[in-house]
Protein backbone atom coordinates (compact mmCIF):
# COMPACT_ATOMS: atom_id res chain seq x y z
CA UNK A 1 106.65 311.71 25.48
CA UNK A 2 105.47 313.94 22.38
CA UNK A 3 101.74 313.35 21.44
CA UNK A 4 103.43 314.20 17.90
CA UNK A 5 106.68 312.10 17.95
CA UNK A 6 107.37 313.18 14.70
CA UNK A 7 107.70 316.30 15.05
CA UNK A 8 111.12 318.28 13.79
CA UNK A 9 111.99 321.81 13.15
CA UNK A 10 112.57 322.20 9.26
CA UNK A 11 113.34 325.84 8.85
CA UNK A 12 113.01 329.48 9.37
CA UNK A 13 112.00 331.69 6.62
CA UNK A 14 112.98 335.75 6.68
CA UNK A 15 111.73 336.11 3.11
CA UNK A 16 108.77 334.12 1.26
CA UNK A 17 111.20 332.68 -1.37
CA UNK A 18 112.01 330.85 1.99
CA UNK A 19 109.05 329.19 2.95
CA UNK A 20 108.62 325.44 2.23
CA UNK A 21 107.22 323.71 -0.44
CA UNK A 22 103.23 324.23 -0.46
CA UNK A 23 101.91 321.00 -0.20
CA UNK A 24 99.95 318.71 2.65
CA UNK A 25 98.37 320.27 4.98
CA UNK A 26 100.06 323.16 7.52
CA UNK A 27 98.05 324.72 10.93
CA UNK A 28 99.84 328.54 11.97
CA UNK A 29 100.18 329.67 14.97
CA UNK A 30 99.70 333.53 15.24
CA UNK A 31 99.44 336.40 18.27
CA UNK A 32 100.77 338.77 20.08
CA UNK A 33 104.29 339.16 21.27
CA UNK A 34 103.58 338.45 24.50
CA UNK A 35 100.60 336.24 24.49
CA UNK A 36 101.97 332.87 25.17
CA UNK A 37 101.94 331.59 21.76
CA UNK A 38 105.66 329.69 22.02
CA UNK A 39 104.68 328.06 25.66
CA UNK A 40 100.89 326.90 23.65
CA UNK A 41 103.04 325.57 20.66
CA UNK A 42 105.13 323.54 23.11
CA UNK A 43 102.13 322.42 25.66
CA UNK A 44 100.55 321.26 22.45
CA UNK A 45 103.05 319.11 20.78
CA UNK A 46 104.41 318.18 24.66
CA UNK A 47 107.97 318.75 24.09
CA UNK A 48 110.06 321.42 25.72
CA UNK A 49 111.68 324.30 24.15
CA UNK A 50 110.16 323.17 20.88
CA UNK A 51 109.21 326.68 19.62
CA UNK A 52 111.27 328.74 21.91
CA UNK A 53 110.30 331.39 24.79
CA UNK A 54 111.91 334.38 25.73
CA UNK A 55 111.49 336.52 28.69
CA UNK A 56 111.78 339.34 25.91
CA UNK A 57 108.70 339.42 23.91
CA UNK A 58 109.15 339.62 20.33
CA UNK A 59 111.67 337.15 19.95
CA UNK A 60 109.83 335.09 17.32
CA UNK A 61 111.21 337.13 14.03
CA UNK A 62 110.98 334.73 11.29
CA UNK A 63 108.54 332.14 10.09
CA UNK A 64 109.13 328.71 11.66
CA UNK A 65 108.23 325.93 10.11
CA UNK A 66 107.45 322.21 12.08
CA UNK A 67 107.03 319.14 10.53
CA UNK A 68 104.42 316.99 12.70
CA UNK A 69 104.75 313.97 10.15
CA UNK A 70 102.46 312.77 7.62
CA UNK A 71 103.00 315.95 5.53
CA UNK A 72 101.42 317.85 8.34
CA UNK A 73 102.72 320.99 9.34
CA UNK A 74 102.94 323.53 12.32
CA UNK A 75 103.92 327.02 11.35
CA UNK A 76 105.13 329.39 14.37
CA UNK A 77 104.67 333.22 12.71
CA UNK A 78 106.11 335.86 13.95
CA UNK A 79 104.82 337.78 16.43
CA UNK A 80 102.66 341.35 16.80
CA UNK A 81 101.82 344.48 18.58
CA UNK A 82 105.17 344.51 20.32
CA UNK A 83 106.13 348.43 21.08
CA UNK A 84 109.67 348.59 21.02
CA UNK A 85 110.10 346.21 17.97
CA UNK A 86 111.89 349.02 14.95
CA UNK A 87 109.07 349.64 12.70
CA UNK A 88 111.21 348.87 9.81
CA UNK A 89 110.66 345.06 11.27
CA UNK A 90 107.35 346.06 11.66
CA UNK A 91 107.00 346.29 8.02
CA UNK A 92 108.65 343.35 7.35
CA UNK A 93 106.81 341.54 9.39
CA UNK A 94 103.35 342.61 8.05
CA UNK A 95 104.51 341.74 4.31
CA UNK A 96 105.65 338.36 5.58
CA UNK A 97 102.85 337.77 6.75
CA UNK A 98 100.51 339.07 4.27
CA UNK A 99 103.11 336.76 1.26
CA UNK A 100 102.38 333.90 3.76
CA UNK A 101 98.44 334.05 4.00
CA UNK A 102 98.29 334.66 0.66
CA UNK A 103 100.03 332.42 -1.17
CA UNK A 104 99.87 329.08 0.65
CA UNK A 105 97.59 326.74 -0.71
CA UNK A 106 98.20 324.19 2.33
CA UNK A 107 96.81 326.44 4.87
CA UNK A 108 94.46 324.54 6.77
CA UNK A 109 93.62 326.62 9.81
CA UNK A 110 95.37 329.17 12.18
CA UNK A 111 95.18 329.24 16.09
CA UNK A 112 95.05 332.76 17.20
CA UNK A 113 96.73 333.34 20.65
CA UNK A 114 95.09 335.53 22.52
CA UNK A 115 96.36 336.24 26.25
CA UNK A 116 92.47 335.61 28.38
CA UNK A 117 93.17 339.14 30.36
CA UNK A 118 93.60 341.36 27.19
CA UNK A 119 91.49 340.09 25.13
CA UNK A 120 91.21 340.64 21.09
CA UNK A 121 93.30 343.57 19.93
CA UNK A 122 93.70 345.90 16.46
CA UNK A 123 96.20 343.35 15.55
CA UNK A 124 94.06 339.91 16.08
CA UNK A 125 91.10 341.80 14.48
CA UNK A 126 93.68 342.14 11.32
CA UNK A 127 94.84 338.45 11.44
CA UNK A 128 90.94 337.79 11.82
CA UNK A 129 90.03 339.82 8.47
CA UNK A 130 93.34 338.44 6.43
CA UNK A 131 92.03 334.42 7.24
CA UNK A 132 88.35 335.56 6.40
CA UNK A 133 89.47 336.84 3.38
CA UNK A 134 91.02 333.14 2.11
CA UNK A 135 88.49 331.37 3.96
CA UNK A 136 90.63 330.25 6.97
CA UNK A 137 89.37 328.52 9.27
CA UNK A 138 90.66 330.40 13.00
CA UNK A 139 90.76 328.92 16.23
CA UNK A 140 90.99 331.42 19.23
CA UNK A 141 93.55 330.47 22.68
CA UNK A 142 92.60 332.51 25.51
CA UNK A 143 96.17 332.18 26.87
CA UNK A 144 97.16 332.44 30.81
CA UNK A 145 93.51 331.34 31.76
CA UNK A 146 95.13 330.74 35.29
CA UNK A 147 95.85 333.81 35.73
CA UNK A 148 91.88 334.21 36.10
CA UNK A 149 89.97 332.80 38.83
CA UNK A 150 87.27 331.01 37.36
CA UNK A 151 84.17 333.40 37.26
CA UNK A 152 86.44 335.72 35.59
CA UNK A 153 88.11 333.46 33.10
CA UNK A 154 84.35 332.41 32.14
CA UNK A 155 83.46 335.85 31.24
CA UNK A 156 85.94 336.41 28.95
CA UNK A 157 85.67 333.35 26.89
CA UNK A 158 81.84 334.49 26.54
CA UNK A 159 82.72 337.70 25.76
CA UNK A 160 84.81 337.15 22.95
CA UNK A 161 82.55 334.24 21.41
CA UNK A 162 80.14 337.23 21.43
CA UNK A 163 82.52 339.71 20.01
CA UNK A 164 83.66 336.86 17.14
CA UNK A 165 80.08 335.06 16.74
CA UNK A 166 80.66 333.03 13.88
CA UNK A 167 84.57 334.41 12.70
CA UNK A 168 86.18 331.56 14.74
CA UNK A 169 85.38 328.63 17.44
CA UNK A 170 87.75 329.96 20.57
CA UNK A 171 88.46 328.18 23.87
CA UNK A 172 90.14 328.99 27.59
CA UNK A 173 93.96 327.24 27.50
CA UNK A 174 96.44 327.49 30.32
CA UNK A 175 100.31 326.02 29.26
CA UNK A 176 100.64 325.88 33.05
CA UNK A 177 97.78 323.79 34.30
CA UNK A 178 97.15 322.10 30.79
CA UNK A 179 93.64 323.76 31.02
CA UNK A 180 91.84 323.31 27.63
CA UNK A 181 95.03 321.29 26.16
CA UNK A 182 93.01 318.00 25.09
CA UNK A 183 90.38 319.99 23.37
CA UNK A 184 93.74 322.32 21.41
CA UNK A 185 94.83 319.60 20.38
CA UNK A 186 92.01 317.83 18.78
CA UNK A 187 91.23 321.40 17.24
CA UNK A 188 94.66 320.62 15.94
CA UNK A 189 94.13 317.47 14.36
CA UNK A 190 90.81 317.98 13.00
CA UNK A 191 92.36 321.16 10.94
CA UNK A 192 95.19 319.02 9.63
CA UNK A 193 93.15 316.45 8.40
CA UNK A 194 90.05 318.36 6.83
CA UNK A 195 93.10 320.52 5.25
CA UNK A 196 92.70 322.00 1.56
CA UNK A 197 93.89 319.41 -0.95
């Protein structure tokens, strides 16, 4: 059963004029195309297929938006980095999200997905500076932590709390073995409910 049982796809959103209306409180969920961000999304909320997976990274092309109840939202952005994506979609996707960071007032936080055996990227750095520059709170995933042993999974989570040092609180997460999932999802909650008003 869904930890969230009210959660429900609203809509997708290729252009801003698209997104939904700005009010409660919204979490987004942003990475690279092939960090594991759809299988975290759907650990999280416990319910399969939820935000969907492709063998084919890049898949996620539009803004998702999730309603988890309560006037709480989940917001699945597209995702980044991904070679053989045009780069007139590139583009698009950059002013997308740039519109979407910008303008919406119910942004309460953003995970950042971040697969544990690349670790932060030109791209994450970017998503880092645009949710500094609104004062967005940013949560870090260190995706496919069991692909690690354990020694090796350690170092990287202390290596990129030293790299971020105060730009974000970040955390090991497997969607496989549920590693890190309790502590995601309280992350979760606390962002929705300390939300702007």
């Amino acid at each position: 059963m869904s930890v969230y049982p009210e959660a429900r796809f609203l809509t997708s959103a290729h252009e801003p004029s698209q997104f939904v209306a700005d009010a409660g409180a919204e979490v987004a969920f942003a990475g690279r195309s092939n960090a594991g961000k759809s299988s975290a999304i759907n650990k999280i909320v416990n319910r399969r297929n939820f935000a969907r997976t492709c063998k084919s990274p890049g898949r996620t092309q539009l803004v998702n938006f999730f309603s988890l109840g309560d006037d709480r939202r989940l917001v699945d952005l597209p995702g980044y980095g991904y070679a053989r994506v045009a780069q007139s979609m590139r583009v698009h996707w950059r002013r997308l999200m740039e519109e979407y960071f910008r303008s919406r007032e119910s942004l309460a936080g953003t995970f950042l997905i971040v697969d544990s055996r690349r670790m932060l990227g030109e791209f994450d750095w970017m998503m880092l500076a645009w949710c500094e520059s609104i004062d967005c709170p940013v949560h870090v995933l260190l995706t496919k932590a069991d692909k690690l042993k354990k020694r090796a999974a350690d170092q990287a989570l202390s290596a990129v709390r030293r790299e971020l040092a105060d730009a974000a609180t970040v955390q090991l997460f497997s969607a496989t073995r549920g590693t890190g999932l309790d502590a995601a999802r309280e992350r979760l909650d606390a962002l929705l409910v300390g939300g702007k008003p």
